[in-house]
Structure formats: C-alpha cells, structure tokens
Protein backbone atom coordinates (compact mmCIF):
# COMPACT_ATOMS: atom_id res chain seq x y z
CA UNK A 1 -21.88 1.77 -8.33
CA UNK A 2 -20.39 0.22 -12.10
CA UNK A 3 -19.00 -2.99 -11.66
CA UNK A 4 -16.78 -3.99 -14.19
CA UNK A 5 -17.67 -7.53 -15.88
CA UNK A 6 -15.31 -9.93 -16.23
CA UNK A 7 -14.90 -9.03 -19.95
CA UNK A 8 -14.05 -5.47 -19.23
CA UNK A 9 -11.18 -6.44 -16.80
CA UNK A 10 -9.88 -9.08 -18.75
CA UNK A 11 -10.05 -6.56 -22.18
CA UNK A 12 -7.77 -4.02 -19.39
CA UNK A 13 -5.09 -5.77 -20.28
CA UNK A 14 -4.12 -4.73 -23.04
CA UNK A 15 -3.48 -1.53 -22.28
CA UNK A 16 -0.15 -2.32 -20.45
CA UNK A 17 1.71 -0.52 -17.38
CA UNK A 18 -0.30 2.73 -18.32
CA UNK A 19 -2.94 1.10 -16.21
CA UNK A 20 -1.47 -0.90 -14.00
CA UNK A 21 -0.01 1.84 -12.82
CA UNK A 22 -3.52 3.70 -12.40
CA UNK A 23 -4.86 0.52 -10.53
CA UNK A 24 -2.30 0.34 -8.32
CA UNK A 25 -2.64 4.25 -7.32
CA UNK A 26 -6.13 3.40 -6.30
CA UNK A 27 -5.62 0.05 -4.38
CA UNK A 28 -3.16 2.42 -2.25
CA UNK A 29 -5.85 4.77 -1.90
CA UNK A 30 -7.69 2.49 -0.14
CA UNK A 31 -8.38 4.10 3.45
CA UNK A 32 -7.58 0.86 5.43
CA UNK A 33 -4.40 0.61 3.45
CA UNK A 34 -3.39 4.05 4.24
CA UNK A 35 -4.61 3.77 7.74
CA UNK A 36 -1.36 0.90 7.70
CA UNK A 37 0.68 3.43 5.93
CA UNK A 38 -0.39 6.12 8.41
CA UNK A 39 0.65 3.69 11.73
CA UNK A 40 3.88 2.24 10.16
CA UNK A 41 5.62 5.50 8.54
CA UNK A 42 4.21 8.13 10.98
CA UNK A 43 5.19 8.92 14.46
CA UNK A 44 2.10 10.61 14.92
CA UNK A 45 -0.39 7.73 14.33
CA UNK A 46 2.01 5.06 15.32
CA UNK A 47 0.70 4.60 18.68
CA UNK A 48 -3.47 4.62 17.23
CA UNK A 49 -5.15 1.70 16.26
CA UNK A 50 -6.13 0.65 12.63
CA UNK A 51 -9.72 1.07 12.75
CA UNK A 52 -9.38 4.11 14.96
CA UNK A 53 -7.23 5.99 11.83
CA UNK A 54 -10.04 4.52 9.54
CA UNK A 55 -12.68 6.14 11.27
CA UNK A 56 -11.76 9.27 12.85
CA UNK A 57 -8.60 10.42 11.07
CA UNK A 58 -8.64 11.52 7.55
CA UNK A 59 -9.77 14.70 6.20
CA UNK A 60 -12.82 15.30 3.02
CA UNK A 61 -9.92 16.02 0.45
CA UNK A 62 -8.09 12.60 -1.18
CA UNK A 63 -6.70 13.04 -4.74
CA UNK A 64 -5.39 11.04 -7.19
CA UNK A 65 -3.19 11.95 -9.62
CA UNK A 66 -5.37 15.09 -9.66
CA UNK A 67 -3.16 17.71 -7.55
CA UNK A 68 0.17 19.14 -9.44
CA UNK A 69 3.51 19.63 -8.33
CA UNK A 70 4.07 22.68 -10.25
CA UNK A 71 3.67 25.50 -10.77
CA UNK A 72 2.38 27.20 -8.01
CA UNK A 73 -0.88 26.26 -8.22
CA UNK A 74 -0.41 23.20 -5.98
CA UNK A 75 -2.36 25.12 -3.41
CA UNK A 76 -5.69 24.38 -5.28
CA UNK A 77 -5.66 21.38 -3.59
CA UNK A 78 -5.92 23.22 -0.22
CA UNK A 79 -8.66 24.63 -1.84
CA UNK A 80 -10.58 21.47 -2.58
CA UNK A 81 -9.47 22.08 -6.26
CA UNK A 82 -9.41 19.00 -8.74
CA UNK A 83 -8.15 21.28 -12.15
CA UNK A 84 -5.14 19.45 -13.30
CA UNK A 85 -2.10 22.20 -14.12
CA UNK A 86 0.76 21.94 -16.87
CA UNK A 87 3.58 23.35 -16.73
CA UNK A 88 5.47 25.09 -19.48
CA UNK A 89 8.29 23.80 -19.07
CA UNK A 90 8.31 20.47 -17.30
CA UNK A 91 5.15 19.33 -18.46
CA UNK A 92 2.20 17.72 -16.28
CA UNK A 93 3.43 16.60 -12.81
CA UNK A 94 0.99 15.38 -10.07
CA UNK A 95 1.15 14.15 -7.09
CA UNK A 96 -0.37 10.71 -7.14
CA UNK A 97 -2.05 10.22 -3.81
CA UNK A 98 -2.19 13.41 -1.74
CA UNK A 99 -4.66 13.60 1.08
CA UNK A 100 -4.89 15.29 4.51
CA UNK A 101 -4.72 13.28 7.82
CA UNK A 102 -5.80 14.78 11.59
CA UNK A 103 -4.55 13.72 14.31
CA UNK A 104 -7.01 13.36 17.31
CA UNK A 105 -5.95 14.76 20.62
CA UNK A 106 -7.39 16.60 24.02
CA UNK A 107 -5.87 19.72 23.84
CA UNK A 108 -5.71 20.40 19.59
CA UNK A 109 -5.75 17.91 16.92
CA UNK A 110 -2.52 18.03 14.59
CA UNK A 111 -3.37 18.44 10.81
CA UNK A 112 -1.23 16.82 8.20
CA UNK A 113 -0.81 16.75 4.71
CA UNK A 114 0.40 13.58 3.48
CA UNK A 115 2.02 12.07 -0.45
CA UNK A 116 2.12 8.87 -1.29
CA UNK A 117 4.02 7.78 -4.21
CA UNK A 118 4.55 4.49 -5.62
CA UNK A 119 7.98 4.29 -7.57
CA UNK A 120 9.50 1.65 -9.50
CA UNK A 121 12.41 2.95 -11.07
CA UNK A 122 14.69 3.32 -7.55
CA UNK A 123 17.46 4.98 -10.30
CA UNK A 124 15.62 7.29 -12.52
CA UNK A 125 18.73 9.77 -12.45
CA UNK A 126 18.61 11.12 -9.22
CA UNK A 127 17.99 10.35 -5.59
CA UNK A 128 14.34 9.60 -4.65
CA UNK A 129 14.89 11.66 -1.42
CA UNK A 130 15.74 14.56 -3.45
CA UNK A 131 12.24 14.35 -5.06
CA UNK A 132 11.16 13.99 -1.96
CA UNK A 133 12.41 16.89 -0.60
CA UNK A 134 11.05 18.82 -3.25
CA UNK A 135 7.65 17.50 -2.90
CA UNK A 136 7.47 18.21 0.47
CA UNK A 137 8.77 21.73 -0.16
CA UNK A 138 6.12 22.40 -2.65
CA UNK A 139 3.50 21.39 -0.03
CA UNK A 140 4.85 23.67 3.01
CA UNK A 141 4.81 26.57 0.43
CA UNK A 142 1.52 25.86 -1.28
CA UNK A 143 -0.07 26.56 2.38
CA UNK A 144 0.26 30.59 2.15
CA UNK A 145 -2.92 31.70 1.31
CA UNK A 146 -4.82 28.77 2.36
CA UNK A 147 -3.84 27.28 5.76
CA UNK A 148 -1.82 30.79 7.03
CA UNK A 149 -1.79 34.02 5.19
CA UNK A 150 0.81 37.07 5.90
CA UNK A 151 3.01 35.85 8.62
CA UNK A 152 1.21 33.28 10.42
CA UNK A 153 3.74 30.53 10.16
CA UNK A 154 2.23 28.90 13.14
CA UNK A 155 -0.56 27.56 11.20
CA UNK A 156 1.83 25.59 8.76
CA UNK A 157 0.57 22.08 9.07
CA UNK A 158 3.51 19.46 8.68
CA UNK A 159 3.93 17.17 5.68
CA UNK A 160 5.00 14.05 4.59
CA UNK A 161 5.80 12.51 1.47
CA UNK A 162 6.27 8.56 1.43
CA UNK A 163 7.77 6.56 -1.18
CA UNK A 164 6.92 3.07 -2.04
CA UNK A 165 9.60 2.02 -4.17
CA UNK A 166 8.51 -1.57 -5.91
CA UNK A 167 12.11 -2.55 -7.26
CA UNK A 168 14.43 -1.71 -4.41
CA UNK A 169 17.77 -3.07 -5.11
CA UNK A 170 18.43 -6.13 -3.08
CA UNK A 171 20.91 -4.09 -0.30
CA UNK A 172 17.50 -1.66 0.65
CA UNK A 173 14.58 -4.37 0.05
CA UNK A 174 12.39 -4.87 3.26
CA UNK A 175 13.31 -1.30 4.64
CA UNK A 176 11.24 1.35 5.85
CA UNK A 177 13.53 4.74 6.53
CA UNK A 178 12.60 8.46 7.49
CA UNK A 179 14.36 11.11 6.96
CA UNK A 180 13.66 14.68 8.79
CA UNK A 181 14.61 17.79 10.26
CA UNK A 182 16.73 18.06 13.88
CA UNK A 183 17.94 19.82 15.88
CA UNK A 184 21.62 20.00 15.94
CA UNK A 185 23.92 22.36 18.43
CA UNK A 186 27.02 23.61 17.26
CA UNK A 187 28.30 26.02 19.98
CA UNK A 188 26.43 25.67 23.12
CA UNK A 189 23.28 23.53 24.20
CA UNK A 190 19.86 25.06 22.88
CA UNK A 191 16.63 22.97 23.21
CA UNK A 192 13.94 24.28 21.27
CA UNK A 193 10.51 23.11 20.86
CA UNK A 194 10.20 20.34 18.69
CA UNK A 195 6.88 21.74 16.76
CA UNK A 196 9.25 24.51 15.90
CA UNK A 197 10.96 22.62 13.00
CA UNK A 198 9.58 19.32 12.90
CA UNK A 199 7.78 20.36 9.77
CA UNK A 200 8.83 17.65 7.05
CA UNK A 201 9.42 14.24 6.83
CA UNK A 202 10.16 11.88 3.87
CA UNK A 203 9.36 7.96 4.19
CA UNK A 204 11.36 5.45 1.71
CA UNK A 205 9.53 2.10 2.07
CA UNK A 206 12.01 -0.57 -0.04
CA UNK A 207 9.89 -3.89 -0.56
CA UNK A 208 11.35 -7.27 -0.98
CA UNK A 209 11.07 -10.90 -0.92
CA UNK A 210 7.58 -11.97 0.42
CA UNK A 211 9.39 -15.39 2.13
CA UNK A 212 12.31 -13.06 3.59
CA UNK A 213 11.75 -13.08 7.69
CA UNK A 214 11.82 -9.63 7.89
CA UNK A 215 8.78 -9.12 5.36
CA UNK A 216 6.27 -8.69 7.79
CA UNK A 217 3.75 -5.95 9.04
CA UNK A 218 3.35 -2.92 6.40
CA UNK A 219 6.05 -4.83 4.47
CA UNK A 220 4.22 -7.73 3.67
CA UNK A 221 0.70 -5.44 3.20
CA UNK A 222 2.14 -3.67 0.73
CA UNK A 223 4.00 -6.69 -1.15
CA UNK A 224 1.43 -8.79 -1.44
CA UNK A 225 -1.22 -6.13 -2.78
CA UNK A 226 1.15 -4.87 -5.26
CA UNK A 227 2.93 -7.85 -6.24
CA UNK A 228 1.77 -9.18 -9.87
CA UNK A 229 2.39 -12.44 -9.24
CA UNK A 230 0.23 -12.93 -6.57
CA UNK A 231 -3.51 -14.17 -7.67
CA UNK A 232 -6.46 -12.11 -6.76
CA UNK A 233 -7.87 -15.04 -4.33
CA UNK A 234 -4.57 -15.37 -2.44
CA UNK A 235 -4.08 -11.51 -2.05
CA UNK A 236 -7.79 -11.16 -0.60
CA UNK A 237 -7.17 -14.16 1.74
CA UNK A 238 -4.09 -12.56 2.70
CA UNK A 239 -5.45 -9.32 3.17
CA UNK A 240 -8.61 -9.99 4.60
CA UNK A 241 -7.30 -12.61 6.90
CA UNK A 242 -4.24 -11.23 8.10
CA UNK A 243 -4.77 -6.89 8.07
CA UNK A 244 -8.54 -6.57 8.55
CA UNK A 245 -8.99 -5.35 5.32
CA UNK A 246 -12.47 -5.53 3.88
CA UNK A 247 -13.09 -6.17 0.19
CA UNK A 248 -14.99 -3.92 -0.87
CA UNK A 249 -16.22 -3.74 -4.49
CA UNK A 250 -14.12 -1.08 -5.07
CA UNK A 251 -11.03 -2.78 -4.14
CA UNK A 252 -12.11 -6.35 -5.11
CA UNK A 253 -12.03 -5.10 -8.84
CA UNK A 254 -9.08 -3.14 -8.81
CA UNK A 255 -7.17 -5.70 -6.94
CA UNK A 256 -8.48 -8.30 -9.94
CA UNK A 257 -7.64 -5.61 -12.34
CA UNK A 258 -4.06 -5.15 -11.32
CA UNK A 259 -3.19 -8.53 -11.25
CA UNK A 260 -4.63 -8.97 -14.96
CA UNK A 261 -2.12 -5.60 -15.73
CA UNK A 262 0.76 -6.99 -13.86
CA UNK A 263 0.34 -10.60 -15.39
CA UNK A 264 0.28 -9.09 -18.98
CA UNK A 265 3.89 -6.78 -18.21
CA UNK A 266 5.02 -9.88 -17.03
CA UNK A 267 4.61 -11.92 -19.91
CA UNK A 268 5.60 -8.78 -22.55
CA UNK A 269 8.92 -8.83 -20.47
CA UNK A 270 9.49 -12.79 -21.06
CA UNK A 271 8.53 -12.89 -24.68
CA UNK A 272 10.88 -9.53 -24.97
CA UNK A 273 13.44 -11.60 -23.19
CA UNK A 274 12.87 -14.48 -25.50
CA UNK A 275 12.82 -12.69 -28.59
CA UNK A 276 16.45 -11.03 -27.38
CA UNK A 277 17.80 -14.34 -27.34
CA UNK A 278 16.46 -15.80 -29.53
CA UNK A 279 19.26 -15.72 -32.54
CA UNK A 280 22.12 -16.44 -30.24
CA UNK A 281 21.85 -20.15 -29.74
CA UNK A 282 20.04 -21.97 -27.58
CA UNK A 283 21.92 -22.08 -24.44
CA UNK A 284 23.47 -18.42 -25.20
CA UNK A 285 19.86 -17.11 -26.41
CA UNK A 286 18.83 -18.24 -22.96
CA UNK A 287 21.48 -17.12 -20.83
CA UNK A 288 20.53 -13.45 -22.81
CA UNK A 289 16.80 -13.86 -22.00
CA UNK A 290 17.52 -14.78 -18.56
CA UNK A 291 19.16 -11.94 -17.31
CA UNK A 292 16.98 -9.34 -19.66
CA UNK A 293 14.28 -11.09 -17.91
CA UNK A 294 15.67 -10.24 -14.34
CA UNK A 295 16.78 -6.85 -15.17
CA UNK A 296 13.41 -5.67 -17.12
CA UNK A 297 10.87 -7.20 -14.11
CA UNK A 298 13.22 -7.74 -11.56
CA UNK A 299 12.88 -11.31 -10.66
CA UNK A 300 15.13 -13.24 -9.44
CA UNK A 301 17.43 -16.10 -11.05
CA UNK A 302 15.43 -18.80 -10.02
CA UNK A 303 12.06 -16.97 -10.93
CA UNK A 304 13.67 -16.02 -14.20
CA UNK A 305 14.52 -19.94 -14.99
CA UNK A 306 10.64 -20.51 -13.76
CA UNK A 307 9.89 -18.22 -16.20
CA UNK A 308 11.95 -19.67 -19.19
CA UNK A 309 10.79 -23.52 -18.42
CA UNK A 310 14.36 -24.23 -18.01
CA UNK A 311 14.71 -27.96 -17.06
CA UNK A 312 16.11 -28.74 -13.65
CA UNK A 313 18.89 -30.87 -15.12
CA UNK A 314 19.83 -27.64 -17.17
CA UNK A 315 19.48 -25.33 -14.12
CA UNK A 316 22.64 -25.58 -12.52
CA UNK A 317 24.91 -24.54 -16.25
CA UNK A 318 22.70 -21.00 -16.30
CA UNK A 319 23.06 -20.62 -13.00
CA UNK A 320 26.92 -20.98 -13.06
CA UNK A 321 26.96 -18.89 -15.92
CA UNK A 322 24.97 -15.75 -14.75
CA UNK A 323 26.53 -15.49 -11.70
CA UNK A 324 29.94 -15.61 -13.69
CA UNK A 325 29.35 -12.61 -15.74
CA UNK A 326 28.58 -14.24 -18.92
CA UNK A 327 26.16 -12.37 -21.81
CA UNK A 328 27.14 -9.07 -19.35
C-alpha cells in the first residue's frame, strides 16, 4: 500500500477545498464509519451491533464519486460499472458514496442500496430533500434491468439517500431527520403491508456545536472527523477511544490529510476576511472581517474574534456591534 510522506500531505494543501472535499468523501467511506451511519439513520440496522454491520453487512460494490446521477446510465453501478457518465445537458453528476448494504435475517436478508452525501451549502437554491428525492428516484428506477426486469417489482430493493450537511443553520444543527413514504387513509381504514411502499427514505443529518449536550452518538462521530479544526491526534483519540474505530493507514492519512485541507480553507477565509476590511478602519475593517469570517466558514462570534486576535478588552465593542446589525 503507498503511504503518503509527510511532504506529500503537507504539499496537499495547496490545492484547496477541491481536495478536502475528496478526503472527506473517503474518511466517510470508511466501513466502521458507515457501519455508525448504517445503525443511527436506518431502521433496519438500528437494532445490530457495530462490529456485526462491519462484518457481515455490506455488499462487494462501494463507489466514490464514480456512479452518476444521470442519465440513465446510473444502473451501471448495479452492474459493478465504474465508467463515469456526462450528461449533455447538466454536466457530470455523481453520486459521492453509493454502496449496497444487506440486511441479515432467518427467513431472507433485505438488500439495500444506500447514498451518502456530504453537503455544505444547506441553501444552494433549493431544498436538500428535493435532491434527495430525486436521488433516490434515480436509484429505484436504475434497478429495471438489473435487480427486476419486466414486471417484477417485487425485487425492487429499497433505498436511501443520507445527507450530511456540515453548515446547518443554527435552528437544525445537532439533528438527525427521516423523511419517507406512509400510509395514509382517506375514506375508510386499509392496512397494507408495509414492504409494499416502504421503498425510500431520505436522512438529513444537521451537525453542530461539538460542546452542545445534545452532540453525542453519530453526532459527535461525524463532527469530530469532519471538523477542520480538530487536530489529527485529538480526532484519532476521539475516535479510537470513544467509537471503536481502528486507524488504519488508510484512514490515518486521510484523516491527517483533511485536517491539513481544512486548516488551509480556514486560513484563505481569515486572510479574505482581513483583506475585506482592511481599508475601512481599524475597528470598522474588523467588524467587516468578522462577520465575512463567520459567514464564509461558519464560525461563530467568539471563534471569529479567536480568529482575528481581537484583545479581550476589545471583545465586548465587536460583540455589541455584530449583534446590532452594524457592517450588515
């Protein structure tokens, strides 16, 4: 296996958000970290143990930013295909994790296809759950042909599509929230079985403050190993110590990798802050950089400050002053 020197990580960064974005699709690739997504978004691992999921549960096929969304071709990845599509029109879309999950059981094991996305523009001009939607219709319909042909709708295997959303805003941070099909009776009472329609579900996970109470479990997984701010030591003692989650090479230098990425975004955004400022006056150039600061890596006023070396005798005049409106 390459192992990347010290050097070569170090050089990574560099090459901005293009990257950390890559590194941070792989770190959630991890199978132990998607065994924790698996038990905290799904119903149908919830009740299975973490090692359990590890061992026994996912299928051969787990692609990364391979598999597209459209055209129609999304079924190659049914296929075991890895050839990367473009659309016409819209351009390259893919999936960026997409993997298949089965669900162990005494009578017939329950296959499901599962997305994982990790999204950190919660506003990009529509709602995420609209996406969503449309992911998981693409994966339903990519199954004719490959897991039923003709009219064997039995066979459809349900799907999932989970979002990860890294910049919540503070109302949704430290949520997890599903969203699926039911069964609803207008006239009458009609039960009908469950398996019937129970075919898609889409998973908004909102993260949030690491010291807020109710950052805990999957939460607190997936905040520390994303977060940028976090050093590499700290986030393996954290997720070694606390989740079970060995360090293997793989993730060791990734992990390193992303926090390298994340910790040169961060400073970009501060000097861009800085430089916005900078011809306003001190206190006004500050007050600018402060909330550009907040808005473009969405820290919060206190971190921002941090960021800024702002004395503590000064603190309390930007703090008045943001929360007043002013430089809006």
């Amino acid at each position: 296996m390459e192992i990347k020197t010290a050097l070569a990580s170090g050089l990574e960064i560099t090459a901005g958000e293009t990257n950390y974005d890559t590194s941070c699709k792989r770190v959630l690739s991890e199978k132990h970290v998607l065994a924790w997504i698996l038990h905290g978004c799904t119903k149908e691992f919830r009740n299975f143990a973490i090692e359990t999921i590890v061992t026994e549960c996912f299928g051969e096929r787990l692609h990364i930013s391979e598999v597209p969304v459209v055209p129609d071709e999304t079924g190659a990845f049914l296929q075991a295909s890895e050839a990367g599509l473009t659309s016409p029109t819209e351009g390259s879309v893919y999936f960026d994790i997409l993997f298949d999950a089965v669900v162990p059981s005494k009578d017939e094991s329950v296959r499901l296809l599962v997305n994982v996305e990790a999204q950190s523009d919660f506003y990009p001009g529509y709602s995420l759950l609209q996406r969503g939607m449309y992911y998981c219709g693409r994966l339903l319909s990519a199954q004719n042909g490959t897991v039923f042909s003709q009219s064997h709708y039995e066979n459809l295997c349900k799907v999932y599509s989970i979002w990860i959303c890294l910049k919540p805003p503070k109302s949704r941070q430290n949520t997890i929230t599903r969203y699926y099909v039911a069964e609803d009776s207008i006239i009458g009472r009609v039960r009908d079985d469950v398996r019937h329609y129970d075919l898609l579900s889409i998973v908004v996970i909102c993260l949030g403050d690491l010291r807020d109470e109710t950052c805990r479990g999957l939460l607190r997984l997936l905040a520390v190993l994303l977060s940028s701010k976090i050093m590499p030591d700290d986030k393996k003692q954290i997720l070694s110590g606390e989740f079970n989650i060995p360090m293997t090479q793989t993730l060791d230098r990734e992990v390193a990798s992303m926090c390298n990425l994340g910790h040169a975004v961060f400073v970009e955004g501060v000097e861009q802050g800085r430089s916005e400022g900078r011809n306003e006056g001190r206190s006004e150039g500050l007050l600018a950089a402060a909330r550009s600061i907040m808005e473009k890596l969405g820290l919060s006023l206190d971190e921002a400050l941090n960021a800024l070396s702002i004395p503590e005798a000064e603190r309390q005049y930007f703090i008045n002053a943001i929360k007043n409106g002013a430089c809006e």
